[in-house]
Protein backbone atom coordinates (compact mmCIF):
# COMPACT_ATOMS: atom_id res chain seq x y z
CA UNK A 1 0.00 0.00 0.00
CA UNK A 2 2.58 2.10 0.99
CA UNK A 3 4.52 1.49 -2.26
CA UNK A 4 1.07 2.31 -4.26
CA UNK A 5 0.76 5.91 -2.47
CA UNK A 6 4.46 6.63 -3.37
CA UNK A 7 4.08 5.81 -7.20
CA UNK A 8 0.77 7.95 -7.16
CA UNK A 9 2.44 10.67 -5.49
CA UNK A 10 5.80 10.59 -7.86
CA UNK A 11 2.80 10.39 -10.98
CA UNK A 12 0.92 13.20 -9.59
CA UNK A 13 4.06 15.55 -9.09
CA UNK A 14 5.54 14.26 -12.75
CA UNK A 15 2.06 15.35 -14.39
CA UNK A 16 1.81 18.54 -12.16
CA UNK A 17 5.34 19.22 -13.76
CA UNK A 18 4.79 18.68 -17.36
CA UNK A 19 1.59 21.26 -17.10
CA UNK A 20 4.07 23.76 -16.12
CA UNK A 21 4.87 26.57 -18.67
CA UNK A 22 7.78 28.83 -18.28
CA UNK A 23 6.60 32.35 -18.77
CA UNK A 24 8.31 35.81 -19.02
CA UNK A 25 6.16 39.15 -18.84
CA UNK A 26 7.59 42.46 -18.96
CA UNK A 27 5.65 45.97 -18.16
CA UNK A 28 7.36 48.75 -18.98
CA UNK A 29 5.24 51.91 -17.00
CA UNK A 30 5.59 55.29 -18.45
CA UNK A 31 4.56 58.94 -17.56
CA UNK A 32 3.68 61.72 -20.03
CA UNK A 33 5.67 64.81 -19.40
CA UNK A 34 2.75 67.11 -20.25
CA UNK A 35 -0.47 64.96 -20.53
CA UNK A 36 -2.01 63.45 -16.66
CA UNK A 37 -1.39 59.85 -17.97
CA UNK A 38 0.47 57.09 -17.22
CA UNK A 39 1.05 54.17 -20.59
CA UNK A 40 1.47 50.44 -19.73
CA UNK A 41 3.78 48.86 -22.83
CA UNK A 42 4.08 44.93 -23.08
CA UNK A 43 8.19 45.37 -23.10
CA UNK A 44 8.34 41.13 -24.78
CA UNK A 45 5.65 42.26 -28.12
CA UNK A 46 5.82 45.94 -27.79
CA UNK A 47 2.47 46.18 -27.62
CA UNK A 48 0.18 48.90 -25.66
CA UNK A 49 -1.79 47.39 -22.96
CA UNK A 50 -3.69 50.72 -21.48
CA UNK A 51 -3.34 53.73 -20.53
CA UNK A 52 -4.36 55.05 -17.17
CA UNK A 53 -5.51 58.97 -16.63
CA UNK A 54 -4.60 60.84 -13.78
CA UNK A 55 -4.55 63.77 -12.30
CA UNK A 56 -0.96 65.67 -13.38
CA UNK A 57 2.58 64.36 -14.79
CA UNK A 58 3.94 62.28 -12.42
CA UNK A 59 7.73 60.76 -11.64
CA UNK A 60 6.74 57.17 -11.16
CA UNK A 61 7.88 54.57 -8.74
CA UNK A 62 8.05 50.80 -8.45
CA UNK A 63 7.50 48.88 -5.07
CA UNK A 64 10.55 45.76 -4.79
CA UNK A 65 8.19 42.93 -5.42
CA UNK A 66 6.78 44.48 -8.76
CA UNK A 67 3.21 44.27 -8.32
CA UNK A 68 2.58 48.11 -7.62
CA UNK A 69 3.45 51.04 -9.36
CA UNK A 70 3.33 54.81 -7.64
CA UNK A 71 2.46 57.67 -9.76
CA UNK A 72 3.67 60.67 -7.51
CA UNK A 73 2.04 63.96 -9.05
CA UNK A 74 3.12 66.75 -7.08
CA UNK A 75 2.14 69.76 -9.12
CA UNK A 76 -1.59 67.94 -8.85
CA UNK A 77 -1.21 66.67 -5.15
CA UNK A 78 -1.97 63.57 -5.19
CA UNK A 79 -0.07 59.63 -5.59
CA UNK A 80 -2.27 57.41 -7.39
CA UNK A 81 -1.19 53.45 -7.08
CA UNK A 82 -1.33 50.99 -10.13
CA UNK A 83 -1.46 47.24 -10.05
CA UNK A 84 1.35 46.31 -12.08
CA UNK A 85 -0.55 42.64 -12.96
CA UNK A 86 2.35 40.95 -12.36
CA UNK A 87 3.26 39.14 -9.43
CA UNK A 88 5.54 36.10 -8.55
CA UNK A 89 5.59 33.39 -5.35
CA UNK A 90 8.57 31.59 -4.71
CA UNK A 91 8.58 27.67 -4.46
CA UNK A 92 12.21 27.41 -3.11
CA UNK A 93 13.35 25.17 -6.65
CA UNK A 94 11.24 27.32 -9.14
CA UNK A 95 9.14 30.74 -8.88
CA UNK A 96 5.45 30.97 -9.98
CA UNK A 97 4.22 33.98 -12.13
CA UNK A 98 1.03 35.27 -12.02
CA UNK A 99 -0.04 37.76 -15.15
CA UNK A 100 -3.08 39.55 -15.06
CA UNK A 101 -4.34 43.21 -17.01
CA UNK A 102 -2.52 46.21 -15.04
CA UNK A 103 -5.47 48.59 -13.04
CA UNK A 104 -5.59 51.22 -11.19
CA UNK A 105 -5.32 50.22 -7.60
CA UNK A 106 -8.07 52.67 -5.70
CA UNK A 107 -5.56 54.13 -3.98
CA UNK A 108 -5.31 58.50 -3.83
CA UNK A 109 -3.15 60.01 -1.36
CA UNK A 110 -3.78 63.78 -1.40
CA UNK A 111 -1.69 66.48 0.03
CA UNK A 112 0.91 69.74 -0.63
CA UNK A 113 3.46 69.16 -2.82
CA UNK A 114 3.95 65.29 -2.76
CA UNK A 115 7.88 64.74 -3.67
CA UNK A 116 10.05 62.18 -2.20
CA UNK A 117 8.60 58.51 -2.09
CA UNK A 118 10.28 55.61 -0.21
CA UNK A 119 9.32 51.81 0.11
CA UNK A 120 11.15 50.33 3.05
CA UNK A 121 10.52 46.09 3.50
CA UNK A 122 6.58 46.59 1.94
CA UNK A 123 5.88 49.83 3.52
CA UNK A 124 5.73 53.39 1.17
CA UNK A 125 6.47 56.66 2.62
CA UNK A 126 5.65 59.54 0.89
CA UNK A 127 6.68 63.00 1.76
CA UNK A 128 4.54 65.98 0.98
CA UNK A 129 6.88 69.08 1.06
CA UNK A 130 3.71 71.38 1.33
CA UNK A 131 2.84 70.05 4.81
CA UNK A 132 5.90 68.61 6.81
CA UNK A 133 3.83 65.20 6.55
CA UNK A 134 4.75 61.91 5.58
CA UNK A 135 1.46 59.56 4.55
CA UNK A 136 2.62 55.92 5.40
CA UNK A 137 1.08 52.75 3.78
CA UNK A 138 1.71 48.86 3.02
CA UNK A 139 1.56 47.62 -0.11
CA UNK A 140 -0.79 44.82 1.06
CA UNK A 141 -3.46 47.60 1.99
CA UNK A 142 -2.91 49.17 -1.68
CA UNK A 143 -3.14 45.55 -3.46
CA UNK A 144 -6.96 45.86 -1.25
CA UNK A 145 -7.61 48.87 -2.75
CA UNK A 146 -7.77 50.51 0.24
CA UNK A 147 -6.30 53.84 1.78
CA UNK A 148 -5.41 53.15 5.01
CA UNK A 149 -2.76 55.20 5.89
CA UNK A 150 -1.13 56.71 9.26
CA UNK A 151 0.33 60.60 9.02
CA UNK A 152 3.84 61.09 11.04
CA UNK A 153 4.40 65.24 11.16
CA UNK A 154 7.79 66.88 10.89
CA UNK A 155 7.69 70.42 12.68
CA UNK A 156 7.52 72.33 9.23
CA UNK A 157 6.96 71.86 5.88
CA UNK A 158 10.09 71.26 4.08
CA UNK A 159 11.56 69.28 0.92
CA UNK A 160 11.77 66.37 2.93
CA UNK A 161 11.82 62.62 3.52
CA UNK A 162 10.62 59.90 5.37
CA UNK A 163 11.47 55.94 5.58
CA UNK A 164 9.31 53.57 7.50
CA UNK A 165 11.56 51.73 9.12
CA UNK A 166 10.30 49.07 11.15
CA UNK A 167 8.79 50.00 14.41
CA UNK A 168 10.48 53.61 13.86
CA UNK A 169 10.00 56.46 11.30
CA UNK A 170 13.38 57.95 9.90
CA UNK A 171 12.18 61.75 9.51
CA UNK A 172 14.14 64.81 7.91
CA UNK A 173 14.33 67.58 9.98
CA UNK A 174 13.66 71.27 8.41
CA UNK A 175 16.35 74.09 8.51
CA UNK A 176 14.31 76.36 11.20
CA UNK A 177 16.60 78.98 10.67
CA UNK A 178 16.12 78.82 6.93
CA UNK A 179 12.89 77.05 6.31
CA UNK A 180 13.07 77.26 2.19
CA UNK A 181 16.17 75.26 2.22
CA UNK A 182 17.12 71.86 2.29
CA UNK A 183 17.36 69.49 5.81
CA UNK A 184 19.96 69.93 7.95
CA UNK A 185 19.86 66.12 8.97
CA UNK A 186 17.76 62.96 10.20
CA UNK A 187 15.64 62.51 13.04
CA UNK A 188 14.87 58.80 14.69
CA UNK A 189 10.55 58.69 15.95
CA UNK A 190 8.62 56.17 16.98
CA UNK A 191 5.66 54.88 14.70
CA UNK A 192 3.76 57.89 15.99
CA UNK A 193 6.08 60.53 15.32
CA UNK A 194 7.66 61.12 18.77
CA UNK A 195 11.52 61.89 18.99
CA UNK A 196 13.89 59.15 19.59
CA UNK A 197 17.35 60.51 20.58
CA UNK A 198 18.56 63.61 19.16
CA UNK A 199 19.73 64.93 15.46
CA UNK A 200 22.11 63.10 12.97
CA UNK A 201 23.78 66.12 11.13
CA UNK A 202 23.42 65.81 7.96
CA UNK A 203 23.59 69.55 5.96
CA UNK A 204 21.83 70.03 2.28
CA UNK A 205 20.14 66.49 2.87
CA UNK A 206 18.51 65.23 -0.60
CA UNK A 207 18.67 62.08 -1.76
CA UNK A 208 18.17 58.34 -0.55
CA UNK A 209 18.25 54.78 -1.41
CA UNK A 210 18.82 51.41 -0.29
CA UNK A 211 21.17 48.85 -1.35
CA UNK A 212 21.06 45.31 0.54
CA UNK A 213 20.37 45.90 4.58
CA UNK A 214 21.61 49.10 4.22
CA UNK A 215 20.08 52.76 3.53
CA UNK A 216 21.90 56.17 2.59
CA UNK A 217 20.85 59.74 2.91
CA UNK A 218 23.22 62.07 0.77
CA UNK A 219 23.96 65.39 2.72
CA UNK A 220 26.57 68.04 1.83
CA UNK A 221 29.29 66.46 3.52
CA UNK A 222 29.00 62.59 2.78
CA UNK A 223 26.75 60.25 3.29
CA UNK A 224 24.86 58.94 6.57
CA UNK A 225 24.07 54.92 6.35
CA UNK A 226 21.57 53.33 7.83
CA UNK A 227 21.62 49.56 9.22
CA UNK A 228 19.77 47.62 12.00
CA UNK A 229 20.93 48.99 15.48
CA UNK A 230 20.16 47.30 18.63
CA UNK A 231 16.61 48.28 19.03
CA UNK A 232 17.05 51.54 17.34
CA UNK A 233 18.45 51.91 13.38
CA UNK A 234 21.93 52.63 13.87
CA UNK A 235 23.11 55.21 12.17
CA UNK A 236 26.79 56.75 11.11
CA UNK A 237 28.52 59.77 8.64
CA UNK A 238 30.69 58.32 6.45
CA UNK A 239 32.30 61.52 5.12
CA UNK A 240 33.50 62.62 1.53
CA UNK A 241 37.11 61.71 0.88
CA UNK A 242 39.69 64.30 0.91
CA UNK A 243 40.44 63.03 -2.80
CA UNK A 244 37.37 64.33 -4.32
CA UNK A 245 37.39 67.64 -5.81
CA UNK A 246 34.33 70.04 -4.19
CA UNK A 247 30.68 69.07 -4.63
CA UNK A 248 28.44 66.79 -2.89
CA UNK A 249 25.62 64.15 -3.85
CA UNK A 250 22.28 64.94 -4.05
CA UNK A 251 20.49 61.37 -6.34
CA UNK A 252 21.34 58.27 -4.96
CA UNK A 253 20.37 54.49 -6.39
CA UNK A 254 21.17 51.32 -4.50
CA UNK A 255 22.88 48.60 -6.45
CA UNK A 256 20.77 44.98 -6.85
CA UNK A 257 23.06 41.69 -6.61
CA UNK A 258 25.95 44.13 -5.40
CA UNK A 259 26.14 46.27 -2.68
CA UNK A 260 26.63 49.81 -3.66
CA UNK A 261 25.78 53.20 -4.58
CA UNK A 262 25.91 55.02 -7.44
CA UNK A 263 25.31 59.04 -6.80
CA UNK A 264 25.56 62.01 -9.09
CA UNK A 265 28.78 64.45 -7.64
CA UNK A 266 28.72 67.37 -10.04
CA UNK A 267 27.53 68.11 -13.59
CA UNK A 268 29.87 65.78 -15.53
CA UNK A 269 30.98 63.06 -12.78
CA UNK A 270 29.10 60.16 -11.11
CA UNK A 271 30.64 58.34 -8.11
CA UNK A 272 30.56 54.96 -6.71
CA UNK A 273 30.26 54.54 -2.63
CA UNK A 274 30.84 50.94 -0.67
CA UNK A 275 29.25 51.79 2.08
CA UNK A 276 30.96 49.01 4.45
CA UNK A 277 34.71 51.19 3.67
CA UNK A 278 35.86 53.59 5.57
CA UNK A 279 38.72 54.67 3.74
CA UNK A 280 38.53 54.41 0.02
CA UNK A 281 34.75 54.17 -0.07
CA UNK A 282 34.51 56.52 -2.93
CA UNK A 283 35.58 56.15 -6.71
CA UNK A 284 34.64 59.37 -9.37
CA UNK A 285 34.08 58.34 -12.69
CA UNK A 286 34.03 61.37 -15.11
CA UNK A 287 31.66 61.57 -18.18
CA UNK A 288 31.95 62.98 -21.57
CA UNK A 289 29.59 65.81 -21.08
CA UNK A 290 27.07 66.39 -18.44
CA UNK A 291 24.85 63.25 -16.94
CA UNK A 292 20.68 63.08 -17.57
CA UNK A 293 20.08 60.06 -15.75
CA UNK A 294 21.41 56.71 -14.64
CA UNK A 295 20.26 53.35 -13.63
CA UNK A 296 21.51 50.22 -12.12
CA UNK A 297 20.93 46.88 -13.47
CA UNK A 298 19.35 44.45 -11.42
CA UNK A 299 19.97 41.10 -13.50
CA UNK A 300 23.61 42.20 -14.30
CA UNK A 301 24.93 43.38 -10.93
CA UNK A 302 28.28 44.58 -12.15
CA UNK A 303 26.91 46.99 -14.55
CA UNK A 304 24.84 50.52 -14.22
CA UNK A 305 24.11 52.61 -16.89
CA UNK A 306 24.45 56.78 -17.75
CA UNK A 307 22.59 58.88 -20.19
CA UNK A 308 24.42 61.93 -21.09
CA UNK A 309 23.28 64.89 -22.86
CA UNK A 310 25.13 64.09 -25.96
CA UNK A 311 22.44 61.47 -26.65
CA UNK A 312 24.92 58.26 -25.87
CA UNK A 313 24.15 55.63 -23.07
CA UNK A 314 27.70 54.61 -21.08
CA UNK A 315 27.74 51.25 -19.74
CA UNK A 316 29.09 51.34 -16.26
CA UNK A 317 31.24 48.87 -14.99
CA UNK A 318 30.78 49.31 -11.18
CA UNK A 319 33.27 46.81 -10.20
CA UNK A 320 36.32 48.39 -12.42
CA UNK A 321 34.77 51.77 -11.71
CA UNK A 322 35.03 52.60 -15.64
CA UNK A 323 32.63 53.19 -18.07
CA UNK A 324 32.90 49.56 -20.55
CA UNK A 325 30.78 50.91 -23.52
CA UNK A 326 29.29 53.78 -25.06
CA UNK A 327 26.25 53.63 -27.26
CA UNK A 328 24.96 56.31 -29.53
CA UNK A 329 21.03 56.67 -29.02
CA UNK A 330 19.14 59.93 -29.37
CA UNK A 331 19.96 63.90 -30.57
CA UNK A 332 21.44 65.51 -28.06
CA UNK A 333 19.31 66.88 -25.14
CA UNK A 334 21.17 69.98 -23.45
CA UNK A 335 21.07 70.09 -19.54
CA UNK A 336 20.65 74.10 -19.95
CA UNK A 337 17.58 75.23 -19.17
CA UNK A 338 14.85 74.08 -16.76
CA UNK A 339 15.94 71.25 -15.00
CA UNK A 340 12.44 69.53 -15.32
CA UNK A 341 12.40 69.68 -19.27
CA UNK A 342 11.95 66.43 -21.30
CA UNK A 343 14.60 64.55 -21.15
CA UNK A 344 15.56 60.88 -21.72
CA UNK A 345 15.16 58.28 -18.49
CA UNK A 346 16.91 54.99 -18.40
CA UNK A 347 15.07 51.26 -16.99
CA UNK A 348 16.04 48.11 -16.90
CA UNK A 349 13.89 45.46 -18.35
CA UNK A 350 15.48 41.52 -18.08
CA UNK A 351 17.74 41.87 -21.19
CA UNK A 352 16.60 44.70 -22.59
CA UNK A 353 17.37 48.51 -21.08
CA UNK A 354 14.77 50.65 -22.43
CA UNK A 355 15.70 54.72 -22.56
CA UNK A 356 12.57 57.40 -23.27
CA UNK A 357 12.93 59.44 -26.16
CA UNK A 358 10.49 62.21 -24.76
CA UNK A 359 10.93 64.76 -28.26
CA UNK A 360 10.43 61.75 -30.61
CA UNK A 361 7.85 60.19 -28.85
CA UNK A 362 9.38 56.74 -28.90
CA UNK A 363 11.55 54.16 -26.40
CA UNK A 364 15.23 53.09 -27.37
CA UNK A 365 15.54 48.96 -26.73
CA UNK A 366 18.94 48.48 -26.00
CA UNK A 367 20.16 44.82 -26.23
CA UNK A 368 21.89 44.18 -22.63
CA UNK A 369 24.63 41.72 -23.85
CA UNK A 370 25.43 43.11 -26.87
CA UNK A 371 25.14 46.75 -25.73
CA UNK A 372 23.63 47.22 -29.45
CA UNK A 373 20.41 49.16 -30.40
CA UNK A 374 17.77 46.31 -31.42
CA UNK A 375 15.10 48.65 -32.05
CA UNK A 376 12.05 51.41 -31.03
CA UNK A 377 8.60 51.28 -29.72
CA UNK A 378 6.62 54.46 -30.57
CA UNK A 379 4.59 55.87 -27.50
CA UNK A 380 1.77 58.90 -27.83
CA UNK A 381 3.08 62.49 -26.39
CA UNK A 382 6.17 62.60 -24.73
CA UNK A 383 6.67 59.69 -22.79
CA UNK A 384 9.35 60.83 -19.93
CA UNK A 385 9.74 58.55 -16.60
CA UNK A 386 9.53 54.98 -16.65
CA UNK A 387 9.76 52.27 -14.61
CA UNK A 388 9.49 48.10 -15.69
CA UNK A 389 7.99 45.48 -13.90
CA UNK A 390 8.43 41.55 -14.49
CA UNK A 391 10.61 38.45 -14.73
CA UNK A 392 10.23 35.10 -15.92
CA UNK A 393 8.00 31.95 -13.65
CA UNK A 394 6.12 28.97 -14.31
CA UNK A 395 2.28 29.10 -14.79
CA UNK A 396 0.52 25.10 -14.12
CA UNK A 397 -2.48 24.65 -16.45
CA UNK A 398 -5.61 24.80 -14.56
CA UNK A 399 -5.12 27.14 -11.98
């Protein structure tokens, strides 16, 4: 008997197996720069798969496990959150996918001046400069379409920050002195706002990211990292080298597979931090002419990638700390003028990186191996920021 269960257990497993189809599903996301709409694009056919109307342009943001999508409109007040469709459950040996049509979520959070938006292990904080406030939500409560937030108030408004971080809120504080100007550092509060311990100094603060188990706020005179403290998040400066020339960081991204940064430091430079050095945790990497925007890559960890405004993509090797390639992709698009014109913005989707054309209305699909142009998708208006979702997981027939 026993025997007869095993051989109908191996037979039911064997047929559940052969059911199985390997699937891949990419989303690319993209905002309009002038038109209140957001454009889902199957990234695998090219084909358009909605397009979702909102209330102003928006800079858009992805949560880590794919299946929502942030559309932060500040000039509109308001972050509206999209179902990406696309979601994935790990099985230890293999990874299921699930693919259904992208919708909006039911989720508006209104406010002054929305800005800064920060997912921290599930939970989204996002900032509105108009208020001091920071609007706090899971990403389990979005997927309900609910709007169940908690508020945690700074003591001014400010263009400011927030990061749920566990039981504790990390909070920028506002220059009192100056209130129009940036932080002057990070303050540790309970999940209700109240103090925890005094100021970390950290002057001209804009800019965060994480990277692993650790987070980084750029200030003026370094960086201050974040890890798990005893209780409390500890936290420490880790100071510009006396190498680098004057300037300071103020856009950080956290490397995926490696542990890194990758910040802006001046018009024409980028640099990369390790965060776990002391000495020697910064390398400069100088560009051919001034950067637009820059990316990491989260399948191939060694590599990031830089727009410049000469209209060529660098490819980034962040373990040599030199740029590998150089790709010729659009007409050039001067940094002079406002800094929030249209301009090209750079995503990463499986072996494709995909860079908006906002002035020719199209996408640039960059082959990721080859570091050759395979071809263009043409998109309505002038599609701007962008963000993919996706990956590749077994569907089983029947469910």
């Amino acid at each position: 008997m026993a025997s007869a269960t095993a051989i109908a257990l191996f037979l039911s497993l064997s047929t559940s197996a052969a059911h199985a189809e390997e699937v891949t599903a990419w989303r690319l996301f993209i905002s309009d720069h002038a038109d209140p709409k957001v454009t889902v694009i199957d990234a695998v056919d090219g084909g358009k798969l909605d397009t979702f109307k909102i209330k102003g342009p928006a800079s858009l943001h992805r949560s880590e496990s794919g299946r929502t999508v942030f559309a932060v409109q500040g000039s509109a007040g308001v972050v509206t959150g999209i179902a990406s469709g696309i979601s994935f459950e790990d099985h230890g040996e293999h990874g299921d996918i699930d693919v259904e049509a992208p919708k909006l979520a039911g989720l508006e959070i209104t406010g002054k001046k929305p800005s800064h938006f920060v997912e921290h292990d599930g939970d989204f904080a996002a900032f509105f400069d108009g208020e001091g406030v920071a609007r706090i939500i899971s990403e389990k409560v979005v997927l309900e379409g609910k709007s169940d937030f908690r508020e945690v108030k700074t003591d001014a408004p400010q263009h400011g920050v927030a990061v749920a971080y566990g039981s504790h809120v990390l909070l920028s504080e506002p220059n009192r002195e100056k209130p129009d100007e940036l932080p002057v550092g990070i303050r540790v509060a309970d999940e209700a706002g109240a103090p925890i311990g005094g100021i970390h100094a950290c002057p001209d603060l804009h800019g965060e990211a994480s990277s692993g188990n650790i987070l980084a706020f750029a200030c003026a005179t370094g960086l201050l990292v974040v890890s798990h403290g005893d209780g409390t998040p500890a936290i420490r400066h880790l100071p510009y080298a006396d190498s680098l020339p004057d300037g300071k960081t103020t856009t950080l991204i956290g490397g995926r597979g490696l542990q890194y940064f990758l910040g802006n430091y001046g018009a024409d430079k980028v640099v990369l931090i390790d965060p776990t050095l002391e000495g020697d945790a910064f390398r400069l990497i100088s560009l051919p002419t001034r950067r637009v925007h820059f990316a990491v890559d989260p399948v191939r960890a060694k590599y990031a990638y830089v727009f410049t405004e000469d209209g060529q993509l660098h490819q980034l090797d962040v373990v040599k700390g030199e740029i590998a390639s150089s790709l010729k992709l659009t007409d050039p698009y001067s940094m002079d003028g406002h800094w929030s014109e249209p301009r090209p913005r750079v995503a990463v989707a499986g072996d494709r990186i995909v860079v908006t054309d906002p002035l020719k209305g199209v996408l640039h699909l960059v082959d990721a191996t080859s570091f050759e142009k395979t071809g263009d998708i043409a998109v309505e208006g002038k599609p701007f920021n962008i963000v993919s979702v996706g990956g590749s997981g077994q569907t089983h027939e029947g469910e």
